[in-house]
N, C-alpha and C. Protein backbone atom coordinates (compact mmCIF):
# COMPACT_ATOMS: atom_id res chain seq x y z
N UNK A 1 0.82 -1.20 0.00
CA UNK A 1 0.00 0.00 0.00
C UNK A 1 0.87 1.26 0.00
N UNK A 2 2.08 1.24 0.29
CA UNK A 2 2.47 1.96 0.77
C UNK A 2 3.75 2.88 -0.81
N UNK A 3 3.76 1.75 -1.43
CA UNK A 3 4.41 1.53 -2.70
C UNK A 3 3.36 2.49 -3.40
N UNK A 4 2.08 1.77 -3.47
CA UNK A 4 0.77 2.98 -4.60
C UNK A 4 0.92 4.10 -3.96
N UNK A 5 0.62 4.72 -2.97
CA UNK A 5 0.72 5.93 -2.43
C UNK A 5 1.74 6.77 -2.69
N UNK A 6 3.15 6.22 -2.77
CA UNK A 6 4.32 6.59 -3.25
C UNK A 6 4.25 7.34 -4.68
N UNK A 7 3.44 6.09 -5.64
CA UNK A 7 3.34 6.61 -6.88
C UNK A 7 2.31 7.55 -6.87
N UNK A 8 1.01 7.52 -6.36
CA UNK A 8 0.29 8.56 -6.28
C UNK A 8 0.87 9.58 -5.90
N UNK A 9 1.48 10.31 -4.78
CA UNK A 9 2.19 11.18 -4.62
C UNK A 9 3.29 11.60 -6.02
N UNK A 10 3.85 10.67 -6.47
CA UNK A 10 4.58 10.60 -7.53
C UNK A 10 3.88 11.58 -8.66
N UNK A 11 3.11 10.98 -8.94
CA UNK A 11 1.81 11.59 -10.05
C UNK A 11 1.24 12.86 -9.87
N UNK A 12 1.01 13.19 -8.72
CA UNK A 12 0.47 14.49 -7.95
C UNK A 12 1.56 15.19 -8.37
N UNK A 13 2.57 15.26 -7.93
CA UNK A 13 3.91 16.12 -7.91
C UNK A 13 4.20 16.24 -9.53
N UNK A 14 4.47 14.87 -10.57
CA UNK A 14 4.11 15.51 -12.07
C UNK A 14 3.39 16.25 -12.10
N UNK A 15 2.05 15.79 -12.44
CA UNK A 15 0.89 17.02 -12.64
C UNK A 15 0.79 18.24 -12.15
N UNK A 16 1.19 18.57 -10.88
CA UNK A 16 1.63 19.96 -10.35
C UNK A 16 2.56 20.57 -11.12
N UNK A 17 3.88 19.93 -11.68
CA UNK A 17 4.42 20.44 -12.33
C UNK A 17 3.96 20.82 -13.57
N UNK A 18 3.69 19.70 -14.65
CA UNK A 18 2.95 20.33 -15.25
C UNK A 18 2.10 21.53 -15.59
N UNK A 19 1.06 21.24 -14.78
CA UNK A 19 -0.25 22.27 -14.87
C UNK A 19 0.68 23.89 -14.48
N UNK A 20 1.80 23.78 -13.68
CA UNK A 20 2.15 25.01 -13.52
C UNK A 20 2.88 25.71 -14.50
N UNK A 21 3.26 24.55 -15.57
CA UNK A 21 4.29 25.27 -16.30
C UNK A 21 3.64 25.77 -17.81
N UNK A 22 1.56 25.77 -17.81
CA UNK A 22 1.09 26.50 -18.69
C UNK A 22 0.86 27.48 -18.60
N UNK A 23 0.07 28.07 -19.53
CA UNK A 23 0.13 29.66 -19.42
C UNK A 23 -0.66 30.62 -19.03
N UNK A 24 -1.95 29.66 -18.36
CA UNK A 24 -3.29 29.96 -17.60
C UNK A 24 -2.67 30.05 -16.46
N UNK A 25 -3.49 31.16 -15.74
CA UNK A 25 -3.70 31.69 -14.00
C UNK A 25 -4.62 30.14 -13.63
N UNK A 26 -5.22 30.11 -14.17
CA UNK A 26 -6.23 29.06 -13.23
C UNK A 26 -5.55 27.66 -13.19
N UNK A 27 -5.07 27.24 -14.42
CA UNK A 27 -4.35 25.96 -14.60
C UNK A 27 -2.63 26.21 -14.22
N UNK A 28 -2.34 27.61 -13.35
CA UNK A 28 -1.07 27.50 -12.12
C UNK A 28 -1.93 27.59 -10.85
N UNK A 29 -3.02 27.90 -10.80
CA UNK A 29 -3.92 27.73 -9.55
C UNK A 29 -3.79 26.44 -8.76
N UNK A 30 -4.55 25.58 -9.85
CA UNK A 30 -4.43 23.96 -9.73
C UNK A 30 -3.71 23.02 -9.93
N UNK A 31 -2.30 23.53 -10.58
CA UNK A 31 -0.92 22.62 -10.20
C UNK A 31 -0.74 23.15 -8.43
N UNK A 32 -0.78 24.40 -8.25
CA UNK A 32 -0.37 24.58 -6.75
C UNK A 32 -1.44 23.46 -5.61
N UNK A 33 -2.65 23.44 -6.16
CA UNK A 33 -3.45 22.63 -5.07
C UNK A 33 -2.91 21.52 -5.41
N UNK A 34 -2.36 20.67 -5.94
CA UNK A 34 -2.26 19.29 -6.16
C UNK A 34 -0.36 19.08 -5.82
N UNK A 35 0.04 20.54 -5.79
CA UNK A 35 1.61 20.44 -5.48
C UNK A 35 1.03 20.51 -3.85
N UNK A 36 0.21 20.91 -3.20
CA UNK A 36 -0.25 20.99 -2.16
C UNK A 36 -0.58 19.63 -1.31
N UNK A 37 -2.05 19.22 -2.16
CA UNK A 37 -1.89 17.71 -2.38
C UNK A 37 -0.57 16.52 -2.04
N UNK A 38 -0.08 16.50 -2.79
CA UNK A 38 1.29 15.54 -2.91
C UNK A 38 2.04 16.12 -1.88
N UNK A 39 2.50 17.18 -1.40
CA UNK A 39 2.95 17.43 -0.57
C UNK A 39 2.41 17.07 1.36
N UNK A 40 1.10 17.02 1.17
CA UNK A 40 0.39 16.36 2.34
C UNK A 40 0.60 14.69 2.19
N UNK A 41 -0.04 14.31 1.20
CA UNK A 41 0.23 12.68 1.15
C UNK A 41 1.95 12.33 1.39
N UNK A 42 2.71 13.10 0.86
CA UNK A 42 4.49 12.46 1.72
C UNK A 42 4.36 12.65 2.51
N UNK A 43 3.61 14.15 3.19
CA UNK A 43 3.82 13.88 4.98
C UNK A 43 3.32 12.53 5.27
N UNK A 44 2.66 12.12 5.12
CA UNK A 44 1.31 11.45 5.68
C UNK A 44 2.24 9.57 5.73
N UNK A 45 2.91 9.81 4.40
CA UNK A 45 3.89 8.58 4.15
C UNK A 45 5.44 8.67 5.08
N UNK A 46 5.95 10.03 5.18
CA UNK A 46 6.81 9.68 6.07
C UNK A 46 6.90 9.61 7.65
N UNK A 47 5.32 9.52 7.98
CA UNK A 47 5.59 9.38 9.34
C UNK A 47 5.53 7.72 9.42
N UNK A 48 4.75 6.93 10.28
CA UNK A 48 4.70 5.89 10.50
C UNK A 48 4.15 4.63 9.13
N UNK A 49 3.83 5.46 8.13
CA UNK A 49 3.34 4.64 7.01
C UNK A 49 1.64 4.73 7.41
N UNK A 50 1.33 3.31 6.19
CA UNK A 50 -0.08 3.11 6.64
C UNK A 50 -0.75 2.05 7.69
N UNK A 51 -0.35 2.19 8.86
CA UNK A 51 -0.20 0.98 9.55
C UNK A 51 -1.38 1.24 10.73
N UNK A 52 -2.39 0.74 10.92
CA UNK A 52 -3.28 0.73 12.12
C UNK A 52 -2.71 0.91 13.42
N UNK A 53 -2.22 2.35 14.37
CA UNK A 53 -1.90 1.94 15.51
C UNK A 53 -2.62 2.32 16.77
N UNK A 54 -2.10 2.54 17.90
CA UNK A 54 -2.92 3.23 19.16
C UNK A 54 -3.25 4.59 19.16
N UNK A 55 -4.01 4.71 20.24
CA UNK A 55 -3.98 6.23 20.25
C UNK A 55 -2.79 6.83 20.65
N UNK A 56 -2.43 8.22 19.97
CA UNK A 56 -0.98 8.80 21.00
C UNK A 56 -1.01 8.72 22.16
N UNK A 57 -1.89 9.29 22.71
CA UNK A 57 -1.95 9.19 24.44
C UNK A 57 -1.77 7.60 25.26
N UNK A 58 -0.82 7.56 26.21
CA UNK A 58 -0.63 6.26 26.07
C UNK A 58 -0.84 6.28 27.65
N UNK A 59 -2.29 5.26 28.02
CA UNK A 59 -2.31 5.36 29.44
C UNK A 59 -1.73 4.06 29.89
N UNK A 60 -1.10 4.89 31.22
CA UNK A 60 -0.40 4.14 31.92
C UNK A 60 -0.84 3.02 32.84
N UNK A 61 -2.05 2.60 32.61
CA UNK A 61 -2.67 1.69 33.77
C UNK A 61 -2.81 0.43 32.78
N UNK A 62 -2.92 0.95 31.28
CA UNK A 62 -2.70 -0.10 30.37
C UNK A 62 -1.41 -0.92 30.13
N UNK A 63 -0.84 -1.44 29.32
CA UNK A 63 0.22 -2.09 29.27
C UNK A 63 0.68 -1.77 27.87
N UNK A 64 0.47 -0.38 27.28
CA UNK A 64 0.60 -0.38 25.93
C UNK A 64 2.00 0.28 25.81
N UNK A 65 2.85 -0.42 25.31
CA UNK A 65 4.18 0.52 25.23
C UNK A 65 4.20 1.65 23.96
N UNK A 66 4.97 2.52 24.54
CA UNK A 66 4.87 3.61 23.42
C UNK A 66 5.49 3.67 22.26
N UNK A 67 5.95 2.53 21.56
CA UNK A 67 6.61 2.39 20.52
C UNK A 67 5.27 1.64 19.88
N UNK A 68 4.27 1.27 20.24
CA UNK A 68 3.25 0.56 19.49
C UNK A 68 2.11 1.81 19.10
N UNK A 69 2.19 3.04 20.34
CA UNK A 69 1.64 4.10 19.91
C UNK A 69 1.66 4.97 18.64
N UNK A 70 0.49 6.06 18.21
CA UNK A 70 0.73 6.29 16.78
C UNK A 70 1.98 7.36 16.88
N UNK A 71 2.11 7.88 16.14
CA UNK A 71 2.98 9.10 15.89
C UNK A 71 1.94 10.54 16.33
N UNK A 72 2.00 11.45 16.88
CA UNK A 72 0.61 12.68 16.65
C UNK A 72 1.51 13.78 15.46
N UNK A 73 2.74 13.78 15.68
CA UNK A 73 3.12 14.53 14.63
C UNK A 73 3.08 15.22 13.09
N UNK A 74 3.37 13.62 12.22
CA UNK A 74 2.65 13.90 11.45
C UNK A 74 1.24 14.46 10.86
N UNK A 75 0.50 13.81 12.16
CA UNK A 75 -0.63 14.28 12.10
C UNK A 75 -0.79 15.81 12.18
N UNK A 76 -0.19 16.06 12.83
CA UNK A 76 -0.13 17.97 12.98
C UNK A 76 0.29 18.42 11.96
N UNK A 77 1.14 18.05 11.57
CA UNK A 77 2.12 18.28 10.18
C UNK A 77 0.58 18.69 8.91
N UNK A 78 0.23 17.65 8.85
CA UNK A 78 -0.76 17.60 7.94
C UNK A 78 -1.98 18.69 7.77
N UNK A 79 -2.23 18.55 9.13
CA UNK A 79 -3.45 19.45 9.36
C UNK A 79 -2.97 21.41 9.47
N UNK A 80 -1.81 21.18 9.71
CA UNK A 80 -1.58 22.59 9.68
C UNK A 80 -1.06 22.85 8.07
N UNK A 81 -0.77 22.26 7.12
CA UNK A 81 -0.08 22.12 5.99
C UNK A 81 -2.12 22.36 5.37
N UNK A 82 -2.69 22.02 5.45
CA UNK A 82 -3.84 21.67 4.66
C UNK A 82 -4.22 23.03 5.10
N UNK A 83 -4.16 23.43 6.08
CA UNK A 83 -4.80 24.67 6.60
C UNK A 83 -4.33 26.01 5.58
N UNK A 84 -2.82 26.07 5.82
CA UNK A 84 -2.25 26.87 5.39
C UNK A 84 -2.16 26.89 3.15
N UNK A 85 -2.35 25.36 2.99
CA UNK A 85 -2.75 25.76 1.58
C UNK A 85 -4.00 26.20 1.28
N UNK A 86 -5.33 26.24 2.21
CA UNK A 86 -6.61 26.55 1.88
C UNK A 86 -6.24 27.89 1.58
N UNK A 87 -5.43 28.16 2.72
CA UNK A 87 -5.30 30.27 2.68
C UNK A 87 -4.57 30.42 1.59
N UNK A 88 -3.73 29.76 1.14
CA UNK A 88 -3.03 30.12 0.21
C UNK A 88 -3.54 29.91 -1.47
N UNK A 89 -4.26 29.14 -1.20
CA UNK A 89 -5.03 28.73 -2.58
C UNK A 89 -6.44 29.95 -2.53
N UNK A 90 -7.16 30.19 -1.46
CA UNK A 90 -7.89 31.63 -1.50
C UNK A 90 -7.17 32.86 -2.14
N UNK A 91 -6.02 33.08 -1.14
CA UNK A 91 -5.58 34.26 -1.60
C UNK A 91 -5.05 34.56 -2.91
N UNK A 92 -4.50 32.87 -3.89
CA UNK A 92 -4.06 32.92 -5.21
C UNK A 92 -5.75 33.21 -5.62
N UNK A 93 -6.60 32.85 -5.75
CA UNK A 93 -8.12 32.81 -5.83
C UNK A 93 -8.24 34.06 -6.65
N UNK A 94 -7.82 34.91 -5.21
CA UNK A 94 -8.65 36.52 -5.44
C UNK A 94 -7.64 37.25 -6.15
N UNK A 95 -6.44 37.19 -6.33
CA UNK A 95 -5.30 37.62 -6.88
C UNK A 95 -5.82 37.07 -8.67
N UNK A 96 -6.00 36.20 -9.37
CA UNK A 96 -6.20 36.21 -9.93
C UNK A 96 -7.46 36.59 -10.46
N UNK A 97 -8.63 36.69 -9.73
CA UNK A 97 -9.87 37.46 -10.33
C UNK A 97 -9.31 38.70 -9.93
N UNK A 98 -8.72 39.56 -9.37
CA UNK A 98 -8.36 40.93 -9.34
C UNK A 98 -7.71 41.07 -11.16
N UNK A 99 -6.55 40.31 -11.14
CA UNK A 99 -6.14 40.22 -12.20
C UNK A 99 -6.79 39.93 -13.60
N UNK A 100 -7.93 39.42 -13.33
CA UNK A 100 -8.56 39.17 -14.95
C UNK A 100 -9.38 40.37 -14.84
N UNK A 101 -10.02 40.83 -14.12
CA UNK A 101 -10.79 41.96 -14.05
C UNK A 101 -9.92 42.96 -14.96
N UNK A 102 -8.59 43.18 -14.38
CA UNK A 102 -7.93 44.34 -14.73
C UNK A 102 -7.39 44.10 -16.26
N UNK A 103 -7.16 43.31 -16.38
CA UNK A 103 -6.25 42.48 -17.92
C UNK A 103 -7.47 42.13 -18.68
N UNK A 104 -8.63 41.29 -18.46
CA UNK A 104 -9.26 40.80 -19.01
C UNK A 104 -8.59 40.01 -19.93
N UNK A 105 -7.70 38.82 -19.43
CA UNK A 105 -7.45 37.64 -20.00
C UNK A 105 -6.94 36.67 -18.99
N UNK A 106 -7.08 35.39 -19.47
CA UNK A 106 -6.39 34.64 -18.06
C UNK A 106 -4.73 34.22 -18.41
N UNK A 107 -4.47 34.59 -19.76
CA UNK A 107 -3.00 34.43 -19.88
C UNK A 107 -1.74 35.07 -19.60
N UNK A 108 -1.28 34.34 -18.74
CA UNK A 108 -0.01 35.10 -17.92
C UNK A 108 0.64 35.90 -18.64
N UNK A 109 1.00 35.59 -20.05
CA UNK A 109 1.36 36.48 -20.94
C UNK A 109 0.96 37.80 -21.37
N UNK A 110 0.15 38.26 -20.94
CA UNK A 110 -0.73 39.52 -21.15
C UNK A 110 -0.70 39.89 -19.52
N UNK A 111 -0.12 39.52 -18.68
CA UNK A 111 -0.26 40.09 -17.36
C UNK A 111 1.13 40.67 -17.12
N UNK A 112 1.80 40.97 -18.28
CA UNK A 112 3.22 41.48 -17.93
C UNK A 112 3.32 42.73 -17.70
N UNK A 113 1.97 43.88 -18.25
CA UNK A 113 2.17 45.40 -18.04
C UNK A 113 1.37 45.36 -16.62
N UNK A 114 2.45 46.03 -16.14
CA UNK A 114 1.24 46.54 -14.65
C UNK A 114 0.59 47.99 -14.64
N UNK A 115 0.72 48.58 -16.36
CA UNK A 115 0.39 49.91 -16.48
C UNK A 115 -1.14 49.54 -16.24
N UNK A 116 -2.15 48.90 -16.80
CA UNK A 116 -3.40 48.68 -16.53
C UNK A 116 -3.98 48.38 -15.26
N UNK A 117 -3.51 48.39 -14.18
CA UNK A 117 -3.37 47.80 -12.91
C UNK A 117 -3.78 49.14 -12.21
C-alpha cells in the first residue's frame, strides 16, 4: 500500500508540475493545489506509514508501550499544511480574479504590463 501511495504522490507532484508550467492563471492555480496535495500525502507517508496503531496518548494503567503508539506529529504536520494551503489557494483565488478583471485575459502572458493595474 504503501508503494501505490508513493506513486500517487509521484503523479500528484508531475501534474503539479505540469499544470504550472502553462500559461493559464487558473491551470497554475491547480498545479499549486495538487503540489499541495502531494505534498500532504508524503507527509502522511513519512511518518509511521499506513499501519493501524494506538492512540498517541498512552495510558499508563494499560500495558501499551509507546513504541506501538501512533505518531501525533505527522498528524499535525498535515493538518496545519492543509490549513495553510486553503489560505493560500484563497488568496491565489482573489489575486487572480483581481487580475482578470484588470487584464481581461487569463494568460499570464498579457499580465506582464502593470500599467493597466
Amino acid at each position: 500500500m504503501t508503494f501505490v501511495l508513493s506513486l500517487v504522490a509521484g503523479s500528484l507532484f508531475a501534474g503539479a508540475a505540469y499544470l504550472m508550467l502553462r500559461r493559464s492563471a487558473v491551470k497554475l492555480i491547480l498545479g499549486l493545489v495538487l503540489l499541495s496535495h502531494g505534498t500532504n500525502l508524503l507527509l502522511f507517508l513519512m511518518g509511521d506509514g499506513v499501519v493501524r496503531g494506538n492512540p498517541p496518548f498512552v495510558d499508563h494503567a494499560t500495558d501499551v508501550a509507546p513504541a506501538a503508539s501512533a505518531d501525533p506529529l505527522p498528524q499535525a504536520l498535515i493538518l496545519t499544511a492543509i490549513v495553510i494551503s486553503f489560505g493560500f489557494t484563497a488568496f491565489m483565488l482573489a489575486l487572480a480574479y483581481r487580475a482578470n478583471q484588470s487584464v481581461r485575459s487569463d494568460d499570464l502572458d498579457d499580465m506582464i504590463l502593470t500599467d493597466k493595474l
